[in-house]
N, C-alpha and C. Protein backbone atom coordinates (compact mmCIF):
# COMPACT_ATOMS: atom_id res chain seq x y z
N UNK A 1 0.85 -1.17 0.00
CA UNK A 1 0.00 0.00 0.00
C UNK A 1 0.91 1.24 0.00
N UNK A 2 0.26 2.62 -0.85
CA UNK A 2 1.39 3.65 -1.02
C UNK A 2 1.20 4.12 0.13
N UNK A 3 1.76 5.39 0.28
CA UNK A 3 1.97 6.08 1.08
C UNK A 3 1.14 7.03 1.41
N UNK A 4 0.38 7.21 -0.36
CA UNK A 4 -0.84 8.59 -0.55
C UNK A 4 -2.21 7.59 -0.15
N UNK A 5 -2.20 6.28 -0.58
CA UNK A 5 -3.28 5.26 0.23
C UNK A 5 -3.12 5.20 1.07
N UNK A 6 -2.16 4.67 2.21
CA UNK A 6 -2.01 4.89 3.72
C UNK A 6 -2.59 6.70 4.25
N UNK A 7 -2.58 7.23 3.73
CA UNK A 7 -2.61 8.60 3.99
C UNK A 7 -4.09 8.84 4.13
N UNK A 8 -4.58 8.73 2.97
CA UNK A 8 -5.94 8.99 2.67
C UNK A 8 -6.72 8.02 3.11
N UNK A 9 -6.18 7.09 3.78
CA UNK A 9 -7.03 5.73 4.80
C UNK A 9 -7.53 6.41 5.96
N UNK A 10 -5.99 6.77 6.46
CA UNK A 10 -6.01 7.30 7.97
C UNK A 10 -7.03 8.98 8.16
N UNK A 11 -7.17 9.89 6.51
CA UNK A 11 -7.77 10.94 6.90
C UNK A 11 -8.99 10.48 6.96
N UNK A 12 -9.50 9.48 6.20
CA UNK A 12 -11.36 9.04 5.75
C UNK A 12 -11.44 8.46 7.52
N UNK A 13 -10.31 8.04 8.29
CA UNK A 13 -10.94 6.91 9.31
C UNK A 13 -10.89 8.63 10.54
N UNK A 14 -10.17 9.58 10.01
CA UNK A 14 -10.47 10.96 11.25
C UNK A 14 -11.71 11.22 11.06
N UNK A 15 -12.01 11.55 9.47
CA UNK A 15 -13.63 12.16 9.53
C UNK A 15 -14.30 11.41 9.89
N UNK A 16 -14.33 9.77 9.26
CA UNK A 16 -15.52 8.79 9.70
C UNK A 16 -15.60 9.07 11.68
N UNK A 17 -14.92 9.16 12.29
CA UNK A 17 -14.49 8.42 13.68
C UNK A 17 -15.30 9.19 14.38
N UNK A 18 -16.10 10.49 14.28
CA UNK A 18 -17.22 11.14 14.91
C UNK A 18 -18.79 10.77 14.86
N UNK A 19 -18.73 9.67 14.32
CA UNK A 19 -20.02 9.14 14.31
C UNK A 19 -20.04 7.91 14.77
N UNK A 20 -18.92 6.90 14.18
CA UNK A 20 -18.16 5.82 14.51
C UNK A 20 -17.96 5.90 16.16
N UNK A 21 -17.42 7.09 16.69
CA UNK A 21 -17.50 6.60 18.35
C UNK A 21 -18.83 6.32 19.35
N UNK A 22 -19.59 6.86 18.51
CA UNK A 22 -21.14 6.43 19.29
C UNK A 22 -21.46 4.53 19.11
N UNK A 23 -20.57 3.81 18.28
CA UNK A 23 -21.31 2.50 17.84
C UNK A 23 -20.45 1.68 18.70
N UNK A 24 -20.84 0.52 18.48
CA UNK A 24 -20.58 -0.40 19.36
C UNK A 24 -18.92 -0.49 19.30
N UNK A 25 -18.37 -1.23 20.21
CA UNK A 25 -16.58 -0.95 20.11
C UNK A 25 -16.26 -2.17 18.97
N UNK A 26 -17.16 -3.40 18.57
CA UNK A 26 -16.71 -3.92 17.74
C UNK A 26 -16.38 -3.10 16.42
N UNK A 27 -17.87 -2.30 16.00
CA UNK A 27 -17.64 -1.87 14.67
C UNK A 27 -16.30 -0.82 14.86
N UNK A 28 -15.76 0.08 15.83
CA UNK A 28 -14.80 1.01 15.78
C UNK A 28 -13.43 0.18 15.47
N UNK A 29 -13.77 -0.97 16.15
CA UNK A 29 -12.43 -1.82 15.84
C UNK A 29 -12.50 -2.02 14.32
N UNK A 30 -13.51 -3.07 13.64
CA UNK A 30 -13.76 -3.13 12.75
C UNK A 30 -13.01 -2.15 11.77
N UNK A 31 -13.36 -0.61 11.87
CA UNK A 31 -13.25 0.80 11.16
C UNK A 31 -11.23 1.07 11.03
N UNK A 32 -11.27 0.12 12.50
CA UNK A 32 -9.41 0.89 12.57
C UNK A 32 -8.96 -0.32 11.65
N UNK A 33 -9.15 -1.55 11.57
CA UNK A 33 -8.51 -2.80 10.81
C UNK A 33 -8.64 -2.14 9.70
N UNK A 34 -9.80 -1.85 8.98
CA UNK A 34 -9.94 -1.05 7.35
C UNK A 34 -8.99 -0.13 7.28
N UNK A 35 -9.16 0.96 7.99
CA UNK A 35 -8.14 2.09 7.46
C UNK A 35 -6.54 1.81 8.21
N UNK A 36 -6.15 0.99 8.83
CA UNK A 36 -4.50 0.86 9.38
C UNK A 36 -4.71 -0.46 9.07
N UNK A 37 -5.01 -1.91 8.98
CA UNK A 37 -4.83 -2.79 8.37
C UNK A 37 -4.55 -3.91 9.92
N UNK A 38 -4.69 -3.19 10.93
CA UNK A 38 -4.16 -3.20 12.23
C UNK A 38 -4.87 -4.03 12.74
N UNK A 39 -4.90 -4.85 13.90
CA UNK A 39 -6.36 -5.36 14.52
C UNK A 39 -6.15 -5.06 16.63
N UNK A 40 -6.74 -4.85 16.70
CA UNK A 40 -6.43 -4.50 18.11
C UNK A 40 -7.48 -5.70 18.98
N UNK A 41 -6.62 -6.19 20.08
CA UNK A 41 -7.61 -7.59 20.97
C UNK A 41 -7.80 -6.72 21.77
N UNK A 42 -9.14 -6.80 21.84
CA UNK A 42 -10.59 -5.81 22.55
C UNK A 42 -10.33 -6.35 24.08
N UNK A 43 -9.85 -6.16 24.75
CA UNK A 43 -9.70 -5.99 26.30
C UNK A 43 -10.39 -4.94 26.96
N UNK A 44 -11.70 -4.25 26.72
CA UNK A 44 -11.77 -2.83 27.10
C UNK A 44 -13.03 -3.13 28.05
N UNK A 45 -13.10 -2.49 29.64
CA UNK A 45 -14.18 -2.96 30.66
C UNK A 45 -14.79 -1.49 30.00
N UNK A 46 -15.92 -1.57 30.84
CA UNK A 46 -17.19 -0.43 30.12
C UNK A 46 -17.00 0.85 30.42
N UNK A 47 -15.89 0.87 31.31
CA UNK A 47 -15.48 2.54 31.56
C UNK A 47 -14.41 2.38 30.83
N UNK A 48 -13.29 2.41 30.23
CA UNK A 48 -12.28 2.33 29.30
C UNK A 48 -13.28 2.00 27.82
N UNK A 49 -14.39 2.05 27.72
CA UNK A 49 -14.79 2.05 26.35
C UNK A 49 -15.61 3.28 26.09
N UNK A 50 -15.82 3.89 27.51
CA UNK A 50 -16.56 4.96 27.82
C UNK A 50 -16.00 6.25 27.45
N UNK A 51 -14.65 6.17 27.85
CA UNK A 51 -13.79 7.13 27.99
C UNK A 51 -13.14 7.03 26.53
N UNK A 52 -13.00 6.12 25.71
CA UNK A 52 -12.73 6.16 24.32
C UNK A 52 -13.59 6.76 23.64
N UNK A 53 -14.81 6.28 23.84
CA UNK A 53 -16.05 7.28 23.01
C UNK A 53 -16.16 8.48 23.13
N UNK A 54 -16.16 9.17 24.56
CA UNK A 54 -15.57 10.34 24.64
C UNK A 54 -14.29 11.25 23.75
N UNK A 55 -13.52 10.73 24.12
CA UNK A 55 -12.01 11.34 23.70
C UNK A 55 -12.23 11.26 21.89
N UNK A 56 -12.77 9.66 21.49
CA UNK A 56 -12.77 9.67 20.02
C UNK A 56 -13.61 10.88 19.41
N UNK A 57 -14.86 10.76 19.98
CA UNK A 57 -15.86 11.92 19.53
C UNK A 57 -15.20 13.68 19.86
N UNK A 58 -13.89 13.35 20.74
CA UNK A 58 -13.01 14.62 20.83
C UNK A 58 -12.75 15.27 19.55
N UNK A 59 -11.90 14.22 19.15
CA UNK A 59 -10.89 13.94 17.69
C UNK A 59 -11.67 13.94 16.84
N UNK A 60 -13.00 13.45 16.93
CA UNK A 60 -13.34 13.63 15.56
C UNK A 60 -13.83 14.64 15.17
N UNK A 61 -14.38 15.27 16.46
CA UNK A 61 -14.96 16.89 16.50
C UNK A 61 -13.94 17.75 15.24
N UNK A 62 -12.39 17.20 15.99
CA UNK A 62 -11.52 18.29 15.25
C UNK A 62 -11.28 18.03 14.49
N UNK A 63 -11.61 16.74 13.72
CA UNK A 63 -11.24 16.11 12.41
C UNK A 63 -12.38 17.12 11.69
N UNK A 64 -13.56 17.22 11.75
CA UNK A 64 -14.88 17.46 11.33
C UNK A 64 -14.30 19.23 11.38
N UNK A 65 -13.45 19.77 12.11
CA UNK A 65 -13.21 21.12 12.11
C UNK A 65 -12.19 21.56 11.04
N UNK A 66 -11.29 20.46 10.77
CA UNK A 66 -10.75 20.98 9.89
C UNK A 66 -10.90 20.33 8.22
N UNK A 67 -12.00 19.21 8.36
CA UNK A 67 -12.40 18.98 7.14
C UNK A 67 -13.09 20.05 6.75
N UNK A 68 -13.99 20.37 7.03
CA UNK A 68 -14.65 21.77 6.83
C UNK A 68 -13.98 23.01 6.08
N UNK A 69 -12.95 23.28 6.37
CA UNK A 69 -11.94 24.77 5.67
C UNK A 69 -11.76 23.83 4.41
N UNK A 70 -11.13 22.61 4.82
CA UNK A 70 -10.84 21.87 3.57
C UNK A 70 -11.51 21.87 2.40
N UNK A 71 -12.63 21.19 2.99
CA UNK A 71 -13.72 21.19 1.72
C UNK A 71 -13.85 22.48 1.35
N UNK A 72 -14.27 23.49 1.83
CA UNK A 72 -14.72 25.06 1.31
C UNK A 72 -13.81 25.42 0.34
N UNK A 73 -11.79 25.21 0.79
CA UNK A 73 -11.10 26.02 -0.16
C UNK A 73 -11.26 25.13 -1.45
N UNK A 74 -11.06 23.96 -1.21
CA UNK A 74 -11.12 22.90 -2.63
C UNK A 74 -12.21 23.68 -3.39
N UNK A 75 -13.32 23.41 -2.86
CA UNK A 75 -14.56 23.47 -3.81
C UNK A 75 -14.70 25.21 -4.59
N UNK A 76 -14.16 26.10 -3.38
CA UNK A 76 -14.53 27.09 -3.91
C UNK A 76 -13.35 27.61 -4.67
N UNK A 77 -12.04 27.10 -4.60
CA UNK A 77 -11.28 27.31 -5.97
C UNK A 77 -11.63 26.99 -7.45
N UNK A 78 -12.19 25.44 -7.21
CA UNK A 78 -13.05 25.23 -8.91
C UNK A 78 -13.72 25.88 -8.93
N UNK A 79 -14.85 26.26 -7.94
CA UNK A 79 -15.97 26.91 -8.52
C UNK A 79 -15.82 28.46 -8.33
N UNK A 80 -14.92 29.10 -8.65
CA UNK A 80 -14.56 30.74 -8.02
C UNK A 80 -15.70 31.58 -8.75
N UNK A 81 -15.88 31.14 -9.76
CA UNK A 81 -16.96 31.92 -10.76
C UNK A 81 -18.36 32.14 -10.14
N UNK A 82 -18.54 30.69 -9.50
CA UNK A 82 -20.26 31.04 -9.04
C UNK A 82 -20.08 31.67 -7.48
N UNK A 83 -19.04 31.67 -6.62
CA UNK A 83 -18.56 32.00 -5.59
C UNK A 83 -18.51 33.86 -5.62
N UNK A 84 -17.67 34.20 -6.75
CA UNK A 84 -17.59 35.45 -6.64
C UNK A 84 -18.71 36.27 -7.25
N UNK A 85 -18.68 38.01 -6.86
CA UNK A 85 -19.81 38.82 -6.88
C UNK A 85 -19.26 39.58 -8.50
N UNK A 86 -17.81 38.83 -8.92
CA UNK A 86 -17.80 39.55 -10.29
C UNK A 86 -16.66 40.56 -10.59
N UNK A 87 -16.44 41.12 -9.24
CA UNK A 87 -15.42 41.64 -9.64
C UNK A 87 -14.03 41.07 -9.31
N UNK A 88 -12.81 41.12 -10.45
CA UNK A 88 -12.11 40.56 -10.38
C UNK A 88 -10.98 41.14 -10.48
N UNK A 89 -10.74 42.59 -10.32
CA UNK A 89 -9.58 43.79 -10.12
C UNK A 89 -8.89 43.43 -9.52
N UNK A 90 -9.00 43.46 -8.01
CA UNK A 90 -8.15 43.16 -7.04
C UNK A 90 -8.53 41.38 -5.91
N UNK A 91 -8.58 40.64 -6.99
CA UNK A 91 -8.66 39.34 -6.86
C UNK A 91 -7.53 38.72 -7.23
N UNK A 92 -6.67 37.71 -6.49
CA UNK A 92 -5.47 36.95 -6.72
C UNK A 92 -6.01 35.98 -8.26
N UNK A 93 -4.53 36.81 -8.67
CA UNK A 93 -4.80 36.48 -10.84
C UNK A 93 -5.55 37.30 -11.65
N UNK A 94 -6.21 38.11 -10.41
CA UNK A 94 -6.96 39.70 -11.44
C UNK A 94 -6.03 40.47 -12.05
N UNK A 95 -6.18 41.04 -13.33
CA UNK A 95 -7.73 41.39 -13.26
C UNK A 95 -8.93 40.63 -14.20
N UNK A 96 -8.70 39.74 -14.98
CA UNK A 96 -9.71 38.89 -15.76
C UNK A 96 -10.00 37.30 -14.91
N UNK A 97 -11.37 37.25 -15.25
CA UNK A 97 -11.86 35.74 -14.30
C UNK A 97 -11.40 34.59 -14.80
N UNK A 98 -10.33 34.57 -15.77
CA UNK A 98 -9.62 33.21 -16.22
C UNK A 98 -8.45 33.42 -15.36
N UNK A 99 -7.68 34.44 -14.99
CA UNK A 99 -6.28 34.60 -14.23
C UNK A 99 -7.06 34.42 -12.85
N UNK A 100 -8.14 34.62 -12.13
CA UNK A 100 -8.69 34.60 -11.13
C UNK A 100 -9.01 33.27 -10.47
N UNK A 101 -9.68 32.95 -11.60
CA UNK A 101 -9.68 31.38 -11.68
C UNK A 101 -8.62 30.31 -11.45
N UNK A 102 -7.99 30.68 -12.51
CA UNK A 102 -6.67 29.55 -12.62
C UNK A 102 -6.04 29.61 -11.02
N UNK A 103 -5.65 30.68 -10.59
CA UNK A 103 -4.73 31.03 -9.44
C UNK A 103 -5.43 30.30 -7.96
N UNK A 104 -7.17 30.32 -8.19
CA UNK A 104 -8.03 30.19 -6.85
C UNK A 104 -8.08 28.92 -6.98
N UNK A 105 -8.00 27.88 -8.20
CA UNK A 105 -7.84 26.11 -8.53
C UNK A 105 -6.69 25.82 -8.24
N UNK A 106 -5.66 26.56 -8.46
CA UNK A 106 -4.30 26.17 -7.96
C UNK A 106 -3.80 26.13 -6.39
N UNK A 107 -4.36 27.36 -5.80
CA UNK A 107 -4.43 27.18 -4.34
C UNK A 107 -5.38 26.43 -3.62
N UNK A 108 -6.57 25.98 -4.42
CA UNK A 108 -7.55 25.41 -3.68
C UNK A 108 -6.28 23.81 -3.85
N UNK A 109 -5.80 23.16 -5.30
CA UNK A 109 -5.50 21.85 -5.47
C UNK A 109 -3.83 22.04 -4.44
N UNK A 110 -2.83 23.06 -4.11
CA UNK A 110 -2.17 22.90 -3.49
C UNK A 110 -2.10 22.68 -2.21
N UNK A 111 -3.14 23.16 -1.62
CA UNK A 111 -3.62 23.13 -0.58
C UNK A 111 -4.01 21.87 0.17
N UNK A 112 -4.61 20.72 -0.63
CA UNK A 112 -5.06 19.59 -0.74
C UNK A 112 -4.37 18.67 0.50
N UNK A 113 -3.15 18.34 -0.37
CA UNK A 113 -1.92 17.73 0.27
C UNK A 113 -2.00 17.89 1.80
N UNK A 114 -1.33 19.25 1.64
CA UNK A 114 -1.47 19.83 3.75
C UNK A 114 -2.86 19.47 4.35
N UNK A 115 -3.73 19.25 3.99
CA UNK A 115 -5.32 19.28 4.54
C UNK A 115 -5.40 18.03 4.60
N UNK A 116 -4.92 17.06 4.00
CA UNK A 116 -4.87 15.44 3.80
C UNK A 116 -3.75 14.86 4.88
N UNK A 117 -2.55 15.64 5.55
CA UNK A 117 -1.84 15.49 6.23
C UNK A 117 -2.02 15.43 7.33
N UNK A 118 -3.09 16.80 7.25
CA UNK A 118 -3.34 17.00 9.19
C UNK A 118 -4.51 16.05 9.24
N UNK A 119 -5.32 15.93 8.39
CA UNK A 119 -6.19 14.44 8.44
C UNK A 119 -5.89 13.65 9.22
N UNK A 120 -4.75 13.55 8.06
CA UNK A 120 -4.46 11.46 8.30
C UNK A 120 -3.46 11.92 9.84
N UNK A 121 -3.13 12.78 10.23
CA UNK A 121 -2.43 12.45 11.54
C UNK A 121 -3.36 12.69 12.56
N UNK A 122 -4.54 13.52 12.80
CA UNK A 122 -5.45 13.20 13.70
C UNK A 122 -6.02 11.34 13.73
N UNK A 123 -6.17 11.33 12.51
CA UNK A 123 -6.44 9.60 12.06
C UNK A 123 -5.27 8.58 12.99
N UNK A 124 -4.28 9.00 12.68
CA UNK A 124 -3.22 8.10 13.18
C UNK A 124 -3.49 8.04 15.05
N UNK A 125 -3.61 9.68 15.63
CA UNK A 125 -3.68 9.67 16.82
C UNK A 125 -5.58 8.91 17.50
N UNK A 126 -5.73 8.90 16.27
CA UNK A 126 -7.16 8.40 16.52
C UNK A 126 -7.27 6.33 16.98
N UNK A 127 -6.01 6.02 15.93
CA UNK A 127 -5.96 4.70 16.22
C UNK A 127 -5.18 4.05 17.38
N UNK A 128 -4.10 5.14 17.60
CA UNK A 128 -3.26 5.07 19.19
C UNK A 128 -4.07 4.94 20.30
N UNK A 129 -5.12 6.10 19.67
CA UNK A 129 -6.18 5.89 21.14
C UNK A 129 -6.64 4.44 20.99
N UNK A 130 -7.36 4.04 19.92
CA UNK A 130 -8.13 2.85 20.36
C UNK A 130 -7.15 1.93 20.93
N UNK A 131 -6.19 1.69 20.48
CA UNK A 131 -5.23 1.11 20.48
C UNK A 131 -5.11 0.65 22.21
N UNK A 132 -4.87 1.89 23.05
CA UNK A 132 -4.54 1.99 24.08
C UNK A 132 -5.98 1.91 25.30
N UNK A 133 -7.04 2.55 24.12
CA UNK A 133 -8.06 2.20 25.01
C UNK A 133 -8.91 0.82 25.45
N UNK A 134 -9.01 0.35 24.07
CA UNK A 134 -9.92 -0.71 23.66
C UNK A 134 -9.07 -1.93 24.01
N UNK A 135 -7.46 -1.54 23.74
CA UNK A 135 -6.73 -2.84 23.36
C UNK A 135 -5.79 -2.85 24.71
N UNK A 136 -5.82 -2.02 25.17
CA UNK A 136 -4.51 -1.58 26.15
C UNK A 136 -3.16 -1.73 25.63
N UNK A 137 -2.73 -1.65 24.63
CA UNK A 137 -1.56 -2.29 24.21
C UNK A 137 -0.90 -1.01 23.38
N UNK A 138 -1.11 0.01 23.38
CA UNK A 138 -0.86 1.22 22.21
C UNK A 138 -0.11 2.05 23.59
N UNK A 139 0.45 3.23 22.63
CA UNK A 139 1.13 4.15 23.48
C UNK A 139 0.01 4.80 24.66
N UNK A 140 0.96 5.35 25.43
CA UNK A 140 -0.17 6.56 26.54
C UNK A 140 -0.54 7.69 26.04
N UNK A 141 0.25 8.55 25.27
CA UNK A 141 0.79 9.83 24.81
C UNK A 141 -1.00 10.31 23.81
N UNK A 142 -1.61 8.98 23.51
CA UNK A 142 -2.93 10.25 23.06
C UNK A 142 -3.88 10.28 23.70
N UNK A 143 -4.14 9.78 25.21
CA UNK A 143 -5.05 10.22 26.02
C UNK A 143 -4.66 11.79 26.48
N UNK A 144 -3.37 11.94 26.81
CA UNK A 144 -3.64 13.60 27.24
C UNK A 144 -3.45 14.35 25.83
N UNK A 145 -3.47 13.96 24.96
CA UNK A 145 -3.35 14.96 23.53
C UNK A 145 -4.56 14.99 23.54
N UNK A 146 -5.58 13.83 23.46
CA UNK A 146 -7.54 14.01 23.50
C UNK A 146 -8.01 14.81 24.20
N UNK A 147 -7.14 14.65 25.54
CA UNK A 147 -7.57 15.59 26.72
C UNK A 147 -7.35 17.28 26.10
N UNK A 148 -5.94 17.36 25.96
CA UNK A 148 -5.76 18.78 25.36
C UNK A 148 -6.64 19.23 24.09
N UNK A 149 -6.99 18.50 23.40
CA UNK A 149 -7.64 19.09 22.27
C UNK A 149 -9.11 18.88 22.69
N UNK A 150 -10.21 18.26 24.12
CA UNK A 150 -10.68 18.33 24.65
C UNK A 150 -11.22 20.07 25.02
N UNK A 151 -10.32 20.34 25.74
CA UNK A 151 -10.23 21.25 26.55
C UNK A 151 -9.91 23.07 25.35
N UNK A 152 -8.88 22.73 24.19
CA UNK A 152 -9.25 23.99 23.56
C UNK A 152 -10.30 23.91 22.80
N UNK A 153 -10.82 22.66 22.59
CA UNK A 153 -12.41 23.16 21.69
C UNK A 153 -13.25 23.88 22.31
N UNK A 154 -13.28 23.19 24.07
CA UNK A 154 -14.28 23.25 24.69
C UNK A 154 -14.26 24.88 24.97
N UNK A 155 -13.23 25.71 25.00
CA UNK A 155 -12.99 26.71 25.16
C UNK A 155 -13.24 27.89 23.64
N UNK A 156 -12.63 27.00 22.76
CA UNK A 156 -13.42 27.73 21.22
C UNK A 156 -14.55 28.03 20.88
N UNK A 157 -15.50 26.43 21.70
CA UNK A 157 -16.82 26.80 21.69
C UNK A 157 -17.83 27.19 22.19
N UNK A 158 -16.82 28.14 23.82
CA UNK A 158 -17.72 28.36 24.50
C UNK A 158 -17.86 30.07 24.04
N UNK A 159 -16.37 29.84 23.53
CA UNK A 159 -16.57 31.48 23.14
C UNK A 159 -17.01 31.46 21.64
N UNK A 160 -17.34 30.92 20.64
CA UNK A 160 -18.01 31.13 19.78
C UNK A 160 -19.44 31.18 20.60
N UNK A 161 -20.10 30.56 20.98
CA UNK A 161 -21.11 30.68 21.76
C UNK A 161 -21.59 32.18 22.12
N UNK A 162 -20.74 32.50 23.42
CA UNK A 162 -20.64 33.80 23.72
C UNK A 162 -20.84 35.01 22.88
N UNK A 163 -20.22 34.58 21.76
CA UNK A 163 -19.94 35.79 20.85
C UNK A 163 -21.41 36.32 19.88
């Protein structure tokens, strides 16, 4: 398997993994064998599966946060035409909507790569967890990273809230 398949395994198993942590711990196992090829022996009592669903539905929150920019720049680089109000003066590749264009497809498709990266490494820290939760057998190191990225959402979204 390449490297851009390993890659794009691990980002599909970040986005999937926010819906995926509500189901039973077989199918999550199930989900990590597909995208890491991995199998983890399910040792997990009902509070260690508790606390995975938690933390996973952490990660996937932020998986789901940064698929989001993702998708928008992709899509709205092809589509810059129906996106924009027309004027194209002081638009990157202005001043005509073919230089506007070309430049907003090029940053939307360069962009890609990096957005597929931070994916697949939330993905990766996604399978450490199960790993460690479900299986006990994985590193320690992404329960307090869940915890930390726990704790600045919870704070992003209290002040989006606020605001």
């Amino acid at each position: 398997m390449s490297i851009v398949h390993r890659a794009l395994r691990a980002a599909s198993y970040a986005v999937a993994s926010l819906p995926v942590a509500f189901t039973s711990v077989d199918r999550r196992v199930r989900l990590t064998r597909w995208a890491f090829g991995s199998t983890i022996d399910i040792r997990a009592s009902g509070a260690r599966a508790r606390t995975h669903t938690v933390l996973a539905a952490v990660l996937g929150l932020l998986a789901c946060f940064v698929a989001l920019p993702a998708t928008v720049t992709t899509v709205r680089g092809f589509a810059y035409p129906l996106v924009t109000g027309g004027e194209y003066g002081d638009a990157w590749g202005g001043p005509t909507l073919a230089g506007a264009w070309a430049v907003h497809a090029v940053v939307g498709i360069a962009l890609l790569p990096a957005w597929v990266v931070l994916l697949a490494g939330i993905g990766s820290v996604q399978r450490h967890l199960a790993a460690r939760l479900l299986g006990r057998d994985g590193p320690w190191w992404p329960i307090p990273v869940a915890v930390l990225v726990a704790a600045v959402e919870a704070v992003y979204l209290l002040a989006l809230w606020q605001a």
